[in-house]
C-alpha atoms as a PDB file:
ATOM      1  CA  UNK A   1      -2.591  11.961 -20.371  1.00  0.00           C
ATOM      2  CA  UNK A   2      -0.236  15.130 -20.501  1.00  0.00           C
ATOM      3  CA  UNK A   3       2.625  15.278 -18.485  1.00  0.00           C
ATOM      4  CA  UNK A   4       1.256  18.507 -16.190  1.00  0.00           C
ATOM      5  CA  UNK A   5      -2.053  16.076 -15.850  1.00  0.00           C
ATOM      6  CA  UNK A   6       0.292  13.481 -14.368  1.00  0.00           C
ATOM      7  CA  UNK A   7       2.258  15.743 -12.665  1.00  0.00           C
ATOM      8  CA  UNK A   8      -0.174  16.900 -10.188  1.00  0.00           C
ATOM      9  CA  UNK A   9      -1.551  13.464  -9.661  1.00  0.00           C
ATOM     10  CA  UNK A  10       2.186  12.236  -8.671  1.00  0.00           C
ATOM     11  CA  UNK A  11       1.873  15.443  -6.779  1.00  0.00           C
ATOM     12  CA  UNK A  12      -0.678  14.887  -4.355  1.00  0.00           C
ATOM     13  CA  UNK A  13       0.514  10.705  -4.152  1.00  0.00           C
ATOM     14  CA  UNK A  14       3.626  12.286  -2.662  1.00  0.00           C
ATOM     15  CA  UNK A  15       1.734  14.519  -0.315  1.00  0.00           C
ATOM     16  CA  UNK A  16      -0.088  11.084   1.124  1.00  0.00           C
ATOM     17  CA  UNK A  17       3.366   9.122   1.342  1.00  0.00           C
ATOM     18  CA  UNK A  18       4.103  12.382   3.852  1.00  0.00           C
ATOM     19  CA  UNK A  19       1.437  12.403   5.897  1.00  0.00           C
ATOM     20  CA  UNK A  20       1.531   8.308   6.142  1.00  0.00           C
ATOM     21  CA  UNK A  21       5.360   9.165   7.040  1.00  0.00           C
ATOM     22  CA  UNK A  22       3.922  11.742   9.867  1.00  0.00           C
ATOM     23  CA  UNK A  23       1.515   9.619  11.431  1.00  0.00           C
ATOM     24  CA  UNK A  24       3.650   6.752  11.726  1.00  0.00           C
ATOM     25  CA  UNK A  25       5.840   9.155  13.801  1.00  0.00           C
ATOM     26  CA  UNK A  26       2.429  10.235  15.785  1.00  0.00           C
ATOM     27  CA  UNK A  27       1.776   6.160  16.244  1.00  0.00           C
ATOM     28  CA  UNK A  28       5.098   5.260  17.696  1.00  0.00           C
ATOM     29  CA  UNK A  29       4.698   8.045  20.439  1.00  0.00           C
ATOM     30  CA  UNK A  30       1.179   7.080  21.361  1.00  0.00           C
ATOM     31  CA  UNK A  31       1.884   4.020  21.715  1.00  0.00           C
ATOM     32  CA  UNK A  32       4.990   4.621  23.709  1.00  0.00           C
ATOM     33  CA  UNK A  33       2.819   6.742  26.113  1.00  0.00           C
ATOM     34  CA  UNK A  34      -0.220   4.544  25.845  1.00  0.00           C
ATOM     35  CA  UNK A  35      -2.028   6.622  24.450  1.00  0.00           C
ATOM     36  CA  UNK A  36      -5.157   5.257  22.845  1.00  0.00           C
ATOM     37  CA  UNK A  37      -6.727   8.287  21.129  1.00  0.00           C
ATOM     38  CA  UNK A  38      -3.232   9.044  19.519  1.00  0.00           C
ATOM     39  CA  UNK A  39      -2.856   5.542  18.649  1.00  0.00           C
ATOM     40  CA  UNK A  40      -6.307   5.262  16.412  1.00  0.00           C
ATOM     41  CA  UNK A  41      -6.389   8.510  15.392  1.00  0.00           C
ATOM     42  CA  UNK A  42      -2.645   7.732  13.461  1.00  0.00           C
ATOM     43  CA  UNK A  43      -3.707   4.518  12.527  1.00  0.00           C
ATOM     44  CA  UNK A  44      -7.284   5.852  10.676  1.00  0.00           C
ATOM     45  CA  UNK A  45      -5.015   8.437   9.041  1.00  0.00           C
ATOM     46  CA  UNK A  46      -2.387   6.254   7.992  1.00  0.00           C
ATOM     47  CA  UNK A  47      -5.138   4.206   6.015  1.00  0.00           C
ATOM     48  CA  UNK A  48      -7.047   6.870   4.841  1.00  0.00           C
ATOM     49  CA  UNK A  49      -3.925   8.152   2.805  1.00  0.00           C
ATOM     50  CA  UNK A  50      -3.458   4.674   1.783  1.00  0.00           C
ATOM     51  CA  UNK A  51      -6.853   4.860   0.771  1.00  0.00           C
ATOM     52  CA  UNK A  52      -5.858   7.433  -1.191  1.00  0.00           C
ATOM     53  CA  UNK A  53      -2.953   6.298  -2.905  1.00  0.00           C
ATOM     54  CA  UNK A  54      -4.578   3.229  -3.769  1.00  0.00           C
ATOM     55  CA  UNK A  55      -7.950   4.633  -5.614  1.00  0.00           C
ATOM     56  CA  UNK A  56      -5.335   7.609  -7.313  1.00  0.00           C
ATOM     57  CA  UNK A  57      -3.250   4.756  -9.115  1.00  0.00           C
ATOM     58  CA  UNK A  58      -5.594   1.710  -9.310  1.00  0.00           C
ATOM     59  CA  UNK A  59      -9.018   3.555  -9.901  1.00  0.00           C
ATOM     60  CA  UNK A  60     -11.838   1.421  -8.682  1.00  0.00           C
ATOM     61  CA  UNK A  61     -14.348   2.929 -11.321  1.00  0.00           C
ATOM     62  CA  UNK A  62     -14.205   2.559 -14.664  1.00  0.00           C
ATOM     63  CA  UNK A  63     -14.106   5.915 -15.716  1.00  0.00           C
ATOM     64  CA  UNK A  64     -10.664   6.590 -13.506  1.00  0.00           C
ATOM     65  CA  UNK A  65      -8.821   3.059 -14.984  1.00  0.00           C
ATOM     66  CA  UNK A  66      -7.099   4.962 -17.768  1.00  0.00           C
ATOM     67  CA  UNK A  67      -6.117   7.500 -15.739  1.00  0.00           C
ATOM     68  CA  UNK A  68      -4.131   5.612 -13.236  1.00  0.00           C
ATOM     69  CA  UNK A  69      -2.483   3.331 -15.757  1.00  0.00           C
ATOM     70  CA  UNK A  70      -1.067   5.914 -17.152  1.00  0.00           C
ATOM     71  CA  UNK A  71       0.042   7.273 -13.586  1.00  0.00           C
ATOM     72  CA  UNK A  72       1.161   3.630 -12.875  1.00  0.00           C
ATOM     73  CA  UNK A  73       3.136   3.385 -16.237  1.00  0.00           C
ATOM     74  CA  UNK A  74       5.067   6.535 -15.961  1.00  0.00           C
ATOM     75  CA  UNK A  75       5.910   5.549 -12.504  1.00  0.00           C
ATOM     76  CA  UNK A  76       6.811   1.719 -13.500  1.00  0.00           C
ATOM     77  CA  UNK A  77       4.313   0.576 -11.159  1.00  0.00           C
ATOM     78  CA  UNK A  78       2.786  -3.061 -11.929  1.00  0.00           C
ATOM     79  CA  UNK A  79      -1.063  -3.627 -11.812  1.00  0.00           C
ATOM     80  CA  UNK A  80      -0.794  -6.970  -9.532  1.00  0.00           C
ATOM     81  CA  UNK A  81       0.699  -4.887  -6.430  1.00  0.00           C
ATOM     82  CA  UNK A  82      -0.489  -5.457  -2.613  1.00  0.00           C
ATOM     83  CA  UNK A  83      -1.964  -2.062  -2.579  1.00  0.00           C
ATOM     84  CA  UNK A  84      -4.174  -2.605  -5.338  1.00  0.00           C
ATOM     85  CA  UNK A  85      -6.421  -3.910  -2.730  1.00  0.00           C
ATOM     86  CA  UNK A  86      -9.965  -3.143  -2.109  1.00  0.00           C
ATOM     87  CA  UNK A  87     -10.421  -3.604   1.697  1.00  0.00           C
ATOM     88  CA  UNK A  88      -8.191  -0.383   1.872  1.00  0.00           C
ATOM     89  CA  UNK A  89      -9.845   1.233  -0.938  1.00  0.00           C
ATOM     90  CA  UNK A  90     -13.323   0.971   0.441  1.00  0.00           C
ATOM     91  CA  UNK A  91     -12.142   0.947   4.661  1.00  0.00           C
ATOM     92  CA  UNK A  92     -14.033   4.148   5.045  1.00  0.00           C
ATOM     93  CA  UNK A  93     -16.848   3.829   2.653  1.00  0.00           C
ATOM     94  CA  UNK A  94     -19.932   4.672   3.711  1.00  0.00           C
ATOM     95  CA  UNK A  95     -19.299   4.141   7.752  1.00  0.00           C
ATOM     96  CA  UNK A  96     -22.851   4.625   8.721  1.00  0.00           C
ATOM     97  CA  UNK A  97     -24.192   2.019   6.434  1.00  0.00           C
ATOM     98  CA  UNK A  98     -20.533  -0.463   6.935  1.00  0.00           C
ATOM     99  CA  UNK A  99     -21.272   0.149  10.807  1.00  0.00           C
ATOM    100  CA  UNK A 100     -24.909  -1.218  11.174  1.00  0.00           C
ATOM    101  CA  UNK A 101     -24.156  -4.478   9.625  1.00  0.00           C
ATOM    102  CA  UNK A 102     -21.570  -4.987  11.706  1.00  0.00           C
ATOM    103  CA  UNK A 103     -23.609  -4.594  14.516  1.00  0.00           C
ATOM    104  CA  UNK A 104     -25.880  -7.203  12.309  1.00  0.00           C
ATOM    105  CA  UNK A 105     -23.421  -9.576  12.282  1.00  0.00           C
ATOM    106  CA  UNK A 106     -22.319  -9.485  15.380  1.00  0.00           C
ATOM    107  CA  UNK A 107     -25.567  -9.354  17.457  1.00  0.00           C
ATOM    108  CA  UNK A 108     -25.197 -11.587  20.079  1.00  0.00           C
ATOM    109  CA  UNK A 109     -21.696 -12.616  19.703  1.00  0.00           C
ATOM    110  CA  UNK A 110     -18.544 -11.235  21.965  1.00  0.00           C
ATOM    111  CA  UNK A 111     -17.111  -8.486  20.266  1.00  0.00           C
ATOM    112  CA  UNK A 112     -14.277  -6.606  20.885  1.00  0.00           C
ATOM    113  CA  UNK A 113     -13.971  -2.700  20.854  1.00  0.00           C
ATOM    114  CA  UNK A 114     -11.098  -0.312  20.596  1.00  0.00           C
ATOM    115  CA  UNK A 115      -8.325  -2.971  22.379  1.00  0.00           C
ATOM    116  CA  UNK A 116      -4.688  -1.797  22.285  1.00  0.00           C
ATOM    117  CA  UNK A 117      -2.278  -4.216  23.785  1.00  0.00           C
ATOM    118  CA  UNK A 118      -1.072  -7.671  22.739  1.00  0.00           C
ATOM    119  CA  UNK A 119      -4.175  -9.685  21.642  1.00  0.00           C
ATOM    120  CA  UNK A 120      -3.114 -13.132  22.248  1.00  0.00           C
ATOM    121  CA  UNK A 121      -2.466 -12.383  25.926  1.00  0.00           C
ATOM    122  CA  UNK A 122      -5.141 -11.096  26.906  1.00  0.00           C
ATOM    123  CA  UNK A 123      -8.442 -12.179  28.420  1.00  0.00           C
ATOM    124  CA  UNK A 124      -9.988 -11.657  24.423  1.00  0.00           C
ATOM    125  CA  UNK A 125      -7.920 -13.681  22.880  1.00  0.00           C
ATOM    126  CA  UNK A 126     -10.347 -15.905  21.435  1.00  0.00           C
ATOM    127  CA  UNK A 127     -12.593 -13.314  20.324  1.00  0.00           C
ATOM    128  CA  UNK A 128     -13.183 -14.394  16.396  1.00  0.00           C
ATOM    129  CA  UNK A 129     -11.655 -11.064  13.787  1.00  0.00           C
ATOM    130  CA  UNK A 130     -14.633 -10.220  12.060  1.00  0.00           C
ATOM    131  CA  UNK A 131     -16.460  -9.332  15.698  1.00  0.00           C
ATOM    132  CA  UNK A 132     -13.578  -7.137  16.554  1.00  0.00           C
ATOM    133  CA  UNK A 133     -14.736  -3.789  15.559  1.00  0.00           C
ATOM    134  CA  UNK A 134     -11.189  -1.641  15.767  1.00  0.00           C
ATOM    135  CA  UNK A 135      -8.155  -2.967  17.813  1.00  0.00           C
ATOM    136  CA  UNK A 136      -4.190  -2.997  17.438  1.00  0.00           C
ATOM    137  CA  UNK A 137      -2.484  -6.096  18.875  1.00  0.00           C
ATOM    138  CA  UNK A 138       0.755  -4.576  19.569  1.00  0.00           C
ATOM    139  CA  UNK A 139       2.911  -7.959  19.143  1.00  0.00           C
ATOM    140  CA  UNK A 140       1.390  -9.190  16.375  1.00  0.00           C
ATOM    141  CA  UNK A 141       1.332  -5.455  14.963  1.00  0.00           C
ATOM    142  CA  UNK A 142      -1.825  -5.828  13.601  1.00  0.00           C
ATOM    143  CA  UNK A 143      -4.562  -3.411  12.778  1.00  0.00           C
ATOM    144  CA  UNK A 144      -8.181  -4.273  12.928  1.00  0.00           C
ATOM    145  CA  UNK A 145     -11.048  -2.348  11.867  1.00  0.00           C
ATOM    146  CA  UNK A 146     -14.679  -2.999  11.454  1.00  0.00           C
ATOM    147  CA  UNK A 147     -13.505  -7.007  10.900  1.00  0.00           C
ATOM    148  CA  UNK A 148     -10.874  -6.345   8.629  1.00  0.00           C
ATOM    149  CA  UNK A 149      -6.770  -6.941   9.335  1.00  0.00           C
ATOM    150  CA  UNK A 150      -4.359  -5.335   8.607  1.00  0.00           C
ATOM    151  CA  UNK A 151      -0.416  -6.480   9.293  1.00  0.00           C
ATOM    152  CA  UNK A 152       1.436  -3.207   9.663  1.00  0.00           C
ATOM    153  CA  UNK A 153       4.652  -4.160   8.775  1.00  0.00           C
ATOM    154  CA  UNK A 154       3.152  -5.654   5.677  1.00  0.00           C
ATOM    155  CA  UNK A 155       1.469  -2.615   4.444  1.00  0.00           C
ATOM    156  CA  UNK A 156       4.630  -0.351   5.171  1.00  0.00           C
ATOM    157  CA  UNK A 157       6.815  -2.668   3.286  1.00  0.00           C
ATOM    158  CA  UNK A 158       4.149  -2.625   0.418  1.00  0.00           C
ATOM    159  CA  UNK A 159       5.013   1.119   0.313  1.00  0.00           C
ATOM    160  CA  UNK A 160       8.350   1.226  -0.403  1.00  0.00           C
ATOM    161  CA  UNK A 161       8.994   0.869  -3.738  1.00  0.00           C
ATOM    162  CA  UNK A 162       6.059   2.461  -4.723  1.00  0.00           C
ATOM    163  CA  UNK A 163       7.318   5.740  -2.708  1.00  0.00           C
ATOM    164  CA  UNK A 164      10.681   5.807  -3.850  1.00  0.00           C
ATOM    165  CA  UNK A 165       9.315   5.858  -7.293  1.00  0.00           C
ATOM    166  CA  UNK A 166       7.150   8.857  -6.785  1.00  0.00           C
ATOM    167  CA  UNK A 167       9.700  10.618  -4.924  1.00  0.00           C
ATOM    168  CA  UNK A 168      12.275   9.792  -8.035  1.00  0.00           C
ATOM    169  CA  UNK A 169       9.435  11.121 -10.340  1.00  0.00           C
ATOM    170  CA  UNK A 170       8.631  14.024  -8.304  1.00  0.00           C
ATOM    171  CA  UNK A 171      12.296  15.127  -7.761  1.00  0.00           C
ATOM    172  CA  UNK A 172      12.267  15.162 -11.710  1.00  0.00           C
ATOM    173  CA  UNK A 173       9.204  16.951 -12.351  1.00  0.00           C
ATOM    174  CA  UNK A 174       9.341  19.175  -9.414  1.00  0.00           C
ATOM    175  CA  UNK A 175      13.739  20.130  -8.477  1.00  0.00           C
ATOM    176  CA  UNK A 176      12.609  22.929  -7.023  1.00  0.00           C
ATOM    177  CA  UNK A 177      10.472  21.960  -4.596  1.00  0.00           C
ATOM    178  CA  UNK A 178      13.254  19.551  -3.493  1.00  0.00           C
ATOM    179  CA  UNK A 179      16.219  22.363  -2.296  1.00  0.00           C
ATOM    180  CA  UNK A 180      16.209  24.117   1.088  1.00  0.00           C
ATOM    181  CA  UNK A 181      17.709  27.312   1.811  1.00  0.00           C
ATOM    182  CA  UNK A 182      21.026  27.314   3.998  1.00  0.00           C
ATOM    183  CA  UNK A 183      22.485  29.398   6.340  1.00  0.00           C
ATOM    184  CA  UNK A 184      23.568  31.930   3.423  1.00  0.00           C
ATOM    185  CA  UNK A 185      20.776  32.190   1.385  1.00  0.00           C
ATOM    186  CA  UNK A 186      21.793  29.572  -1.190  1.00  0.00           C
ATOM    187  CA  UNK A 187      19.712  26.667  -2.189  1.00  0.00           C
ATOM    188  CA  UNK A 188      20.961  22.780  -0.711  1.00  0.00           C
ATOM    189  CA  UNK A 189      19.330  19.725  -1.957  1.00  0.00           C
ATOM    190  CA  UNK A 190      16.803  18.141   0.230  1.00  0.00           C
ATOM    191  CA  UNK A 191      17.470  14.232   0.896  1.00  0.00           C
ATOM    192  CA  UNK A 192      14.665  12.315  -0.617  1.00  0.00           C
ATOM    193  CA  UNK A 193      12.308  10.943   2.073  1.00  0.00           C
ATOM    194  CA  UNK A 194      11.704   7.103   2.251  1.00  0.00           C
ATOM    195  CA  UNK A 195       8.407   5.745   4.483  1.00  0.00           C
ATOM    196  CA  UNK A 196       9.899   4.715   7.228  1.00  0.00           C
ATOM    197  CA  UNK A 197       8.535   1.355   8.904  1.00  0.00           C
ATOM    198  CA  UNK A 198       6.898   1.515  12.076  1.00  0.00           C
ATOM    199  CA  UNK A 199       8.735   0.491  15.186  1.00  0.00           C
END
C-alpha cells in the first residue's frame, strides 16, 4: 500500500482517538451530574470509535486483512493486541437482529436495564451479565451492553500505545496540521494529545 493510501487511513484512526478523547471528557461530567443520557450516550460513542479503530487496523473480512497489516506494520502495531477483539468490532452490528435474541435469551429471567450506579450495592446485584442489557457499575467501572463487559480502565489503557503511535506517525506525515497560530501570526507546535484515562 502507498504511503498517501496509509496516510489517510492513519488519518481518520487519529480522528477516532479524538473523539474517544472527547467523550471521555463528556462521561466524566455526566456522571459527575448524574446524568444518565450523557453517561450512555459517551459511553456508545466511545465504543463505536473503538469499533472503528479496531475493524481499520485488524480488518475482520478477508478482503481488508492486507490492508490493515500494512497500517499495523508501519505503525509497529502487533497482531495479538487487546483491541483486536471482536465483541468491540461487532458491539453495534446489526442491533435489531442482536436485540431480539436478547430478549430470547432472557425471557423470563430478571434483567437489568440502563443501571448507573455501583452494581454490587445495589438491590441487582445478583442479576447474572448476560441479562443485563446496558449498565455502568460506577465502582467496578464497568460497561455493559447487550450482555457484554467491558472494564473501562482496561480498554483506555489498551489505547495508549496504540495512540501515541498514530499521533507519532501522523505528526510525521501531517507537521502541518500539528502547529497553531500565536498571538503574532506565527506558527507554535501543538503538544501531541495522549487518551487520557477516565476518572
Amino acid at each position: 500500500m502507498d504511503l498517501n493510501k496509509i496516510g489517510l487511513h492513519i488519518h481518520e484512526i487519529r480522528n477516532q482517538f479524538t473523539y474517544i478523547e472527547g467523550n471521555v471528557e463528556i462521561l466524566n461530567q455526566s456522571l459527575e451530574k448524574n446524568n444518565s443520557v450523557g453517561t450512555f450516550m459517551s459511553l456508545q460513542s466511545i465504543f463505536s470509535a473503538l469499533m472503528q479503530v479496531s475493524r481499520i487496523l485488524w480488518a475482520p473480512r478477508k478482503k481488508g486483512k492486507a490492508r490493515s497489516e500494512a497500517i499495523r506494520k508501519f505503525l509497529g502495531i502487533p497482531e495479538e493486541h487487546p483491541l483486536n477483539n471482536k465483541d468491540i468490532q461487532n458491539l453495534f452490528d446489526f442491533c435489531d437482529e442482536a436485540n431480539e435474541e436478547w430478549v430470547k435469551k432472557t425471557a423470563g429471567k430478571h434483567i437489568l436495564y440502563d443501571f448507573i450506579g455501583d452494581l454490587g450495592e445495589s438491590q441487582h446485584k445478583d442479576v447474572e451479565i448476560e441479562n443485563i442489557f446496558r449498565s455502568f457499575d460506577t465502582k467496578g467501572k464497568i460497561y455493559v451492553y447487550r450482555g457484554v463487559g467491558f472494564h473501562m480502565d482496561a480498554v483506555m489503557a489498551s489505547l495508549q500505545g496504540t495512540s501515541e503511535a498514530v499521533n507519532k506517525a501522523h505528526y510525521h506525515l501531517f507537521p502541518d496540521q500539528w502547529t497553531d497560530i500565536d498571538e503574532k501570526g506565527d506558527k507554535k507546535p501543538t503538544p501531541k494529545k495522549k487518551v487520557k484515562k477516565k476518572k
